[in-house]
Protein backbone atom coordinates (compact mmCIF):
# COMPACT_ATOMS: atom_id res chain seq x y z
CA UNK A 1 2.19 113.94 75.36
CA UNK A 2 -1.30 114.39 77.48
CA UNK A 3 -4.52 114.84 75.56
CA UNK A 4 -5.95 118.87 75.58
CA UNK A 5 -9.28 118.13 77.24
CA UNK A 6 -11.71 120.37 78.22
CA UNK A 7 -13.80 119.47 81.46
CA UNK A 8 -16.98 121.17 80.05
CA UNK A 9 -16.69 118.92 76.98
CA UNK A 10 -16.58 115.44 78.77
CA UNK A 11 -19.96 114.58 79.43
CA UNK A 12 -20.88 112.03 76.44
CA UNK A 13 -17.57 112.12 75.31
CA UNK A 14 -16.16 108.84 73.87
CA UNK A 15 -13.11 106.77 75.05
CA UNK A 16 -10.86 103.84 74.25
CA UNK A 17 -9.16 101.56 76.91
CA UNK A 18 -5.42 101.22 76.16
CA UNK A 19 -5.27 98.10 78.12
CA UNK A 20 -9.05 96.55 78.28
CA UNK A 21 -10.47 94.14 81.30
CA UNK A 22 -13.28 91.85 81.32
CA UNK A 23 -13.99 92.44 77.48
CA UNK A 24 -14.61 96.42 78.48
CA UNK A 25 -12.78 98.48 75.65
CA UNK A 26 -14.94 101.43 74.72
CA UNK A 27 -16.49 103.73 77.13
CA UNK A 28 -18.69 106.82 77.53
CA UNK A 29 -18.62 109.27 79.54
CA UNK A 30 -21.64 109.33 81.09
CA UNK A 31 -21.78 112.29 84.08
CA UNK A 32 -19.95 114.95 85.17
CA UNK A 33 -20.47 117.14 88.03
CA UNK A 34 -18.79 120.71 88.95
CA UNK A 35 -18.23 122.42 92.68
CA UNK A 36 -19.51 126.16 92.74
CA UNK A 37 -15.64 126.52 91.39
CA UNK A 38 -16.37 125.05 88.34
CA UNK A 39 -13.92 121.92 88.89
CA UNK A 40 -14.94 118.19 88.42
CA UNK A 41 -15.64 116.60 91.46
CA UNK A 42 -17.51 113.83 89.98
CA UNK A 43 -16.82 111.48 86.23
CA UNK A 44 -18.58 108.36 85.66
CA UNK A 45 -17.74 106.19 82.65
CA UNK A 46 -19.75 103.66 81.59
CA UNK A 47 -18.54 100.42 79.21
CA UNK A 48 -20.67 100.08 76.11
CA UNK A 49 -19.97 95.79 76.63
CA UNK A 50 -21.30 95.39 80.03
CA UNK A 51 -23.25 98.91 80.63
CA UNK A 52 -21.11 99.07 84.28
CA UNK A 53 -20.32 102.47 85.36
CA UNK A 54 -17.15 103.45 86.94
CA UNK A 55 -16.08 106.34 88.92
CA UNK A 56 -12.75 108.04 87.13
CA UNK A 57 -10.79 110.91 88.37
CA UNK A 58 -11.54 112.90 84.99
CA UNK A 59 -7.36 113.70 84.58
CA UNK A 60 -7.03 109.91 83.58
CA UNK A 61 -8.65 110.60 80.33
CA UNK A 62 -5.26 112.80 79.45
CA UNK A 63 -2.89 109.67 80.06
CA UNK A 64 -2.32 108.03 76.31
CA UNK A 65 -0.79 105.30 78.16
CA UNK A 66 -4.57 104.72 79.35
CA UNK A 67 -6.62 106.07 77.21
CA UNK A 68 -7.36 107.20 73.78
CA UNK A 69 -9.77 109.87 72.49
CA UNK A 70 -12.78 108.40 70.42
CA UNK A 71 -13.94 104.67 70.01
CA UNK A 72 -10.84 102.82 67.93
């Protein structure tokens, strides 16, 4: 089952790694940018460990097998 997410409601959400690297388990969402559509065409995460910021195709975020909602 995916995660009900909400593009509007990413920016500063919170997020766990299901399957951490290099120590990075908890991230933040930390931009998100919209076309003249209103789709994402831009979502950076950014790990609290190492404060590195990754581009993500925002649709990730619903895979459980990746990702879980919150900090856990």
């Amino acid at each position: 089952m995916q995660h009900a997410l909400n593009p509007r409601k990413l920016l500063n959400s919170k997020w766990t790694s299901v399957s951490p690297t290099h120590k990075e388990k908890h991230f933040i969402v930390t931009s998100v940018k919209f076309d003249e559509q209103g789709c994402v065409i831009e979502c950076l995460i950014e790990a609290l460990m190492t404060r590195r910021e990754v581009a993500i195709n925002w649709r990730e975020l619903k895979d459980p097998k990746m990702w879980k909602i919150g900090w856990q």
